[in-house]
Protein backbone atom coordinates (compact mmCIF):
# COMPACT_ATOMS: atom_id res chain seq x y z
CA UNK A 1 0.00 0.00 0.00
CA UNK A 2 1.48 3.29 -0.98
CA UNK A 3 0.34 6.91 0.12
CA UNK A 4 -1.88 8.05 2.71
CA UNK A 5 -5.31 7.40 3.56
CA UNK A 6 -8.41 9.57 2.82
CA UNK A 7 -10.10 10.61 5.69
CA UNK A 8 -12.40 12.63 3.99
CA UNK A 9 -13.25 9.95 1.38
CA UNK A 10 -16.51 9.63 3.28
CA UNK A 11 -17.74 12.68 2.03
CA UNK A 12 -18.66 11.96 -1.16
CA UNK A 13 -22.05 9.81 0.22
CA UNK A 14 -24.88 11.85 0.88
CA UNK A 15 -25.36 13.14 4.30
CA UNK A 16 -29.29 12.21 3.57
CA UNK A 17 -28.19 9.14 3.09
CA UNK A 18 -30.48 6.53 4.25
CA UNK A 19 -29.93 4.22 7.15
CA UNK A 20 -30.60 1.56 5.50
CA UNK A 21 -28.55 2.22 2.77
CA UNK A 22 -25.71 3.01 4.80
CA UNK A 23 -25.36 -0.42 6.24
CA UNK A 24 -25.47 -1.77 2.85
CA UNK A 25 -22.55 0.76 2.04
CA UNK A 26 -21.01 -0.80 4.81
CA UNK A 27 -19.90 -4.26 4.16
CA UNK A 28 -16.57 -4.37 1.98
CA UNK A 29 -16.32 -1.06 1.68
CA UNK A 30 -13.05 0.23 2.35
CA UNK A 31 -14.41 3.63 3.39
CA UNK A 32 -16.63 2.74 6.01
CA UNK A 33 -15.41 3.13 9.81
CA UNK A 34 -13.99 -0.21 11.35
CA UNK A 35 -13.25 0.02 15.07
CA UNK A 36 -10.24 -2.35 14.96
CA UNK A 37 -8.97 -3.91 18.15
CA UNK A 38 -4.82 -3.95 18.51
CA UNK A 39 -3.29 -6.88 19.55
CA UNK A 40 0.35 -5.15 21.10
CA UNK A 41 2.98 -6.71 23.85
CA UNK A 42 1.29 -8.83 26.43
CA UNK A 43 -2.52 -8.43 25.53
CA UNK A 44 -4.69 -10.35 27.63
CA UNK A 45 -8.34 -11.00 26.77
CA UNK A 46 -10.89 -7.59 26.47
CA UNK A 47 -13.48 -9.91 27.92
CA UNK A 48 -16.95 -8.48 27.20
CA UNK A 49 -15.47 -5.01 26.85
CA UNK A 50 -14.23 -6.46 22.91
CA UNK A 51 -17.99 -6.13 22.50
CA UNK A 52 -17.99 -2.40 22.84
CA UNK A 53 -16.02 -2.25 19.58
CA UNK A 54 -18.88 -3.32 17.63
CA UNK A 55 -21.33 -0.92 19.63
CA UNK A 56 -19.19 1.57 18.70
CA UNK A 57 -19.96 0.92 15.24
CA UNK A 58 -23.97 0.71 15.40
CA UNK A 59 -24.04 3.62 17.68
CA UNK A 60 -22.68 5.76 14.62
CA UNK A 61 -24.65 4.33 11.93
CA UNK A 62 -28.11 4.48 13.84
CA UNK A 63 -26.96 8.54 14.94
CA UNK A 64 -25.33 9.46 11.72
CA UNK A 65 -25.44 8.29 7.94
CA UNK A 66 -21.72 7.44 7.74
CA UNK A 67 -21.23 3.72 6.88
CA UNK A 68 -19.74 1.62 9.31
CA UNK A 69 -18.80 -2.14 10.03
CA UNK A 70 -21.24 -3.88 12.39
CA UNK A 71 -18.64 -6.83 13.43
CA UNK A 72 -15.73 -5.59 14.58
CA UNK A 73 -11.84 -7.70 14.50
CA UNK A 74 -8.91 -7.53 15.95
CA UNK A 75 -5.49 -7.00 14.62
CA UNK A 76 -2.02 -7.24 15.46
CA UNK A 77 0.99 -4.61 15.59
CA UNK A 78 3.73 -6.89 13.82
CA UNK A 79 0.89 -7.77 10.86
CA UNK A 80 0.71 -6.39 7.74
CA UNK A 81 -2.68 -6.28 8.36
CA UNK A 82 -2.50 -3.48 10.56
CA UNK A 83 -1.94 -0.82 7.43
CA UNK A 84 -4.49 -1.75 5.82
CA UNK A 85 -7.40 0.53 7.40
CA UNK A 86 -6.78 4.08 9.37
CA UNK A 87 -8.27 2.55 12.98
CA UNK A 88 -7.56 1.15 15.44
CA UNK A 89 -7.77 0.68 19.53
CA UNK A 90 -5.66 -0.37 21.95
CA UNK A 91 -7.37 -1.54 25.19
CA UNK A 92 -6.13 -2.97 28.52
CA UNK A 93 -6.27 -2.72 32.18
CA UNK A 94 -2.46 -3.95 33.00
CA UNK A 95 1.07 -2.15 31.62
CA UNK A 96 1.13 -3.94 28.03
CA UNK A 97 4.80 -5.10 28.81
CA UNK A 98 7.91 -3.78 25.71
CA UNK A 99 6.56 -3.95 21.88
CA UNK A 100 8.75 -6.13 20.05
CA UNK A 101 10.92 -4.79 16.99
CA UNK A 102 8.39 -5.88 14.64
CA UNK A 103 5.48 -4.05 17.04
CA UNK A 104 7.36 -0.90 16.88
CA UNK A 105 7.65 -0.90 13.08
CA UNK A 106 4.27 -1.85 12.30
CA UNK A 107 2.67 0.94 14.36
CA UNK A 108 5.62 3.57 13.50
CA UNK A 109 4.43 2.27 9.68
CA UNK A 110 0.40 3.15 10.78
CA UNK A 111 1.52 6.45 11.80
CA UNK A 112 3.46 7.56 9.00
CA UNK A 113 0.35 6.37 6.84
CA UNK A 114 -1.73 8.91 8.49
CA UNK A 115 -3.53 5.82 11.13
CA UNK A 116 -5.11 7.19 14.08
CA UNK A 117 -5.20 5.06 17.74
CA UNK A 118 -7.49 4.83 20.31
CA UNK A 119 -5.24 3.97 23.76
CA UNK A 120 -8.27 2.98 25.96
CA UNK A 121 -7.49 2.36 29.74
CA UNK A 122 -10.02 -0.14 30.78
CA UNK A 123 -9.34 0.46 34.72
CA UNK A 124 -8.20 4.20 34.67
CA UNK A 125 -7.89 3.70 38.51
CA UNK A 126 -4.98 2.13 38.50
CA UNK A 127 -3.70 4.03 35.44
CA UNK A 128 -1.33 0.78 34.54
CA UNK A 129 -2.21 0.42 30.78
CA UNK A 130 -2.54 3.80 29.91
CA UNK A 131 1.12 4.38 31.16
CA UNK A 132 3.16 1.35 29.71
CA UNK A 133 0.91 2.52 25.96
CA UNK A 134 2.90 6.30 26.68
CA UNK A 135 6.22 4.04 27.19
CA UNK A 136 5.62 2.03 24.38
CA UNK A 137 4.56 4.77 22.06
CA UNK A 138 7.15 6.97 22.82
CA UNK A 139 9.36 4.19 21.30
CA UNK A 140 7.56 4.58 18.32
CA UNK A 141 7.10 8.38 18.06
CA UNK A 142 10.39 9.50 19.86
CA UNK A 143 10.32 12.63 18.23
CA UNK A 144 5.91 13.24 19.38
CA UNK A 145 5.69 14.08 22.84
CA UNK A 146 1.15 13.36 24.27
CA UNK A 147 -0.22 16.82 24.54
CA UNK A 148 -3.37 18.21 25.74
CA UNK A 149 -5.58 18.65 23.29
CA UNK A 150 -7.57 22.37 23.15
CA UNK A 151 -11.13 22.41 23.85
CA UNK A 152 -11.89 23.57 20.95
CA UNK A 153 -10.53 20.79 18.88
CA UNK A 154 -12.45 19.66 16.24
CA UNK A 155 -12.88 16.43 18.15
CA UNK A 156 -15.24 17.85 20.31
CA UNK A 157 -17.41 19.16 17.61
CA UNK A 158 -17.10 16.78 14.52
CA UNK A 159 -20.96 15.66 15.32
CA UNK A 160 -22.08 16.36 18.95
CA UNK A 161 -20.89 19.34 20.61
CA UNK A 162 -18.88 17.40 23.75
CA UNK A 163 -17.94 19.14 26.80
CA UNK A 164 -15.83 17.00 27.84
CA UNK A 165 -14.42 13.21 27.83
CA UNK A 166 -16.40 10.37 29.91
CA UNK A 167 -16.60 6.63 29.53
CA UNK A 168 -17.74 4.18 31.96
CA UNK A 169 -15.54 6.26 34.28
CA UNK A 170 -16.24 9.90 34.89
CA UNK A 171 -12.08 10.31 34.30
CA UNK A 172 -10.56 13.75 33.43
CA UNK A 173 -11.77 16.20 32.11
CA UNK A 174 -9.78 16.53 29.13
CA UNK A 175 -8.01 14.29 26.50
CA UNK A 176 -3.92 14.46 25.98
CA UNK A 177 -2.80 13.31 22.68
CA UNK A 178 0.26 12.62 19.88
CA UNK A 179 -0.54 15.55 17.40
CA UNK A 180 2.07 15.19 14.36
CA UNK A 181 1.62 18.09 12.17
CA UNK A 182 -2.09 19.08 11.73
CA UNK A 183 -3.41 15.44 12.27
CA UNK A 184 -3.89 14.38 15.96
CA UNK A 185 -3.11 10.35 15.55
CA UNK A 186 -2.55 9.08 19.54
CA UNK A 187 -5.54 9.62 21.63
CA UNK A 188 -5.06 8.68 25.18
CA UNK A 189 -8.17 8.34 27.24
CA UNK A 190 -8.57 7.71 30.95
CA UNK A 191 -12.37 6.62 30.62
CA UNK A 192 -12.82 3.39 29.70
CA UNK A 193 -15.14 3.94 26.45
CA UNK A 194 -15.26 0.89 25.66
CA UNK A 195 -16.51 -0.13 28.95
CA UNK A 196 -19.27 1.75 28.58
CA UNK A 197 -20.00 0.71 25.27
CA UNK A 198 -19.64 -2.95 25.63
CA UNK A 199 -22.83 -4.82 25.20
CA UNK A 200 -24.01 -7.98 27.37
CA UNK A 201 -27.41 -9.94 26.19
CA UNK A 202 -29.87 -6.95 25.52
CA UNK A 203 -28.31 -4.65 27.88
CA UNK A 204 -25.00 -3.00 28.65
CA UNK A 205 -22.65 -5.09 30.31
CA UNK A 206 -20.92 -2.67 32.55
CA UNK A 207 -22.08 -0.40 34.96
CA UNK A 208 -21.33 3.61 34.92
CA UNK A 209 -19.38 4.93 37.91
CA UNK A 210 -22.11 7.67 38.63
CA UNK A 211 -23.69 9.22 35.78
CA UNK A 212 -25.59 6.63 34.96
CA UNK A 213 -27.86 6.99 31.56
CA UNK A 214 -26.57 10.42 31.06
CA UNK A 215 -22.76 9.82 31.54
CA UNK A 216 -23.47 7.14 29.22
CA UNK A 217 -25.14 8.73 26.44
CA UNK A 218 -22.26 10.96 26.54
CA UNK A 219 -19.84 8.45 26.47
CA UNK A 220 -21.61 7.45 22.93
CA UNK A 221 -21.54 11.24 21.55
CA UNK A 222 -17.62 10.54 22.44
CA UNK A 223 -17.21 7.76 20.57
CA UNK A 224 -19.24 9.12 17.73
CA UNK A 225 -17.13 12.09 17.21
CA UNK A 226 -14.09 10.00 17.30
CA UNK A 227 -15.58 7.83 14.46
CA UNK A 228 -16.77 10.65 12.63
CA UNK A 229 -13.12 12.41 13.17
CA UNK A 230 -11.56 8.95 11.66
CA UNK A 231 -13.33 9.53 8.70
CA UNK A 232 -13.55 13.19 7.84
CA UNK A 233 -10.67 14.45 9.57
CA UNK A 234 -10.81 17.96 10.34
CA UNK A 235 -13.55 19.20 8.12
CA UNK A 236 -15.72 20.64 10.83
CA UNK A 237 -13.04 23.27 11.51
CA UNK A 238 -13.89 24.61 8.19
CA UNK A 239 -16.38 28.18 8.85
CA UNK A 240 -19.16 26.91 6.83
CA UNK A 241 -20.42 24.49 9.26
CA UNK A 242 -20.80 27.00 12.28
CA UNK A 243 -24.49 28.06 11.94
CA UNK A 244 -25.32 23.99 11.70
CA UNK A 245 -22.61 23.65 14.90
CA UNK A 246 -24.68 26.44 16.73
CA UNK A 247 -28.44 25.43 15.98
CA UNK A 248 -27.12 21.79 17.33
CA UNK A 249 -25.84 23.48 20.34
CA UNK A 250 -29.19 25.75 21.27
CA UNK A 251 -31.06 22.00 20.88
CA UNK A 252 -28.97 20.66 23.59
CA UNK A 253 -29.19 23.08 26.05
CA UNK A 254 -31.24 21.87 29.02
């Protein structure tokens, strides 16, 4: 694979798009989001959170009409496999241990392609995971120190106006990240989204740790924006989309 990838590739379907038609767009299209899980260093089973990935993926096509993957896979660092789509997330509640050689390469590779990671601590608490994935990453990006993302960034505003970051943990309020140039590729959160995404029988599998239905809807507008981000980059930032940013802020004003 040569080049980089199109985030904004997307934008050529219809935002009236039906929903319908959306998951048909969906399936073997290489456009459509795919919430890949990363298999790095020591990487235990997700357990029911690997569900979440896939939740992650309805919750965008039944808000939005971008086309998405229903069944979400995982994939590993030292794969070639790993280049082949701009996603992925890398979940864990213990320090994921050194990268190999090949590890290193393969995700140095995803970044230089333009790839974008999730680094989801599952148990924020203890802070373990999302510490060794700094370590590990700083191997990879030397030169691309986390920083804390503005506010403002387009994150926060791609679909939902978001306030700030929650998950299945309240966490902080704000998101650091591995910026390199104008593309923010390293997102480190301290929420657990996929926690609060994951998906048990006909319910949710994991309790919130106060917010309850609220926090969680909110951790859902998160994970939305991050989706939409994935695909469309930083088009939001352009001025033409304020008035549409600023009606959907009056609506959800209590």
């Amino acid at each position: 694979m040569t080049g980089r990838w199109s985030r904004r590739a997307v934008l050529t379907v219809p935002l009236s798009l039906s929903l319908a038609s959306a998951r048909a767009f969906a399936f073997g299209d290489g456009g459509a989001f795919h919430p890949r899980l990363l298999r790095a260093g020591n990487h235990p089973p997700l357990g029911v959170r690997s569900s979440g990935a896939g939740r992650w993926s309805w919750e965008l096509v039944r808000r939005t009409s971008a086309p998405a993957r229903l069944v979400a896979s995982e994939v590993a660092a030292d794969q070639p496999a790993l280049q082949a789509e701009p996603f992925a997330i890398w979940a864990g509640d213990v320090d994921p241990g050194p990268l190999s050689v090949a590890e290193v390469r393969g995700l140095l590779r995803f970044m230089r392609l333009g790839g974008v990671l999730v680094v989801d601590d599952s148990n924020p608490a203890s802070g373990a995971f999302g510490r060794g994935a700094r370590r590990e990453l700083a191997r990879v990006l030397p030169e691309s120190a986390p920083v804390r993302l503005d506010p403002g960034h387009v994150i926060f505003k791609t679909f939902y106006i978001v306030d700030r970051p929650v998950g299945r943990v309240l966490g902080p309020p704000e998101i650091s990240a591995i910026v390199r140039g104008k593309n923010t590729q390293v997102l480190f959160l301290q929420h657990d989204l996929l926690g609060a995404l994951a998906r048990s029988g006909e319910g949710f599998a994991l309790e919130t740790e106060s917010g309850g239905l609220d926090q969680r809807e909110h951790a859902v507008r998160l994970a939305v924006n991050i989706a939409m981000y994935v695909l469309c980059s930083d088009y939001k930032d352009d001025q033409v989309h304020a008035p549409f940013l600023m009606r959907r802020r009056a609506r959800q004003k209590p």
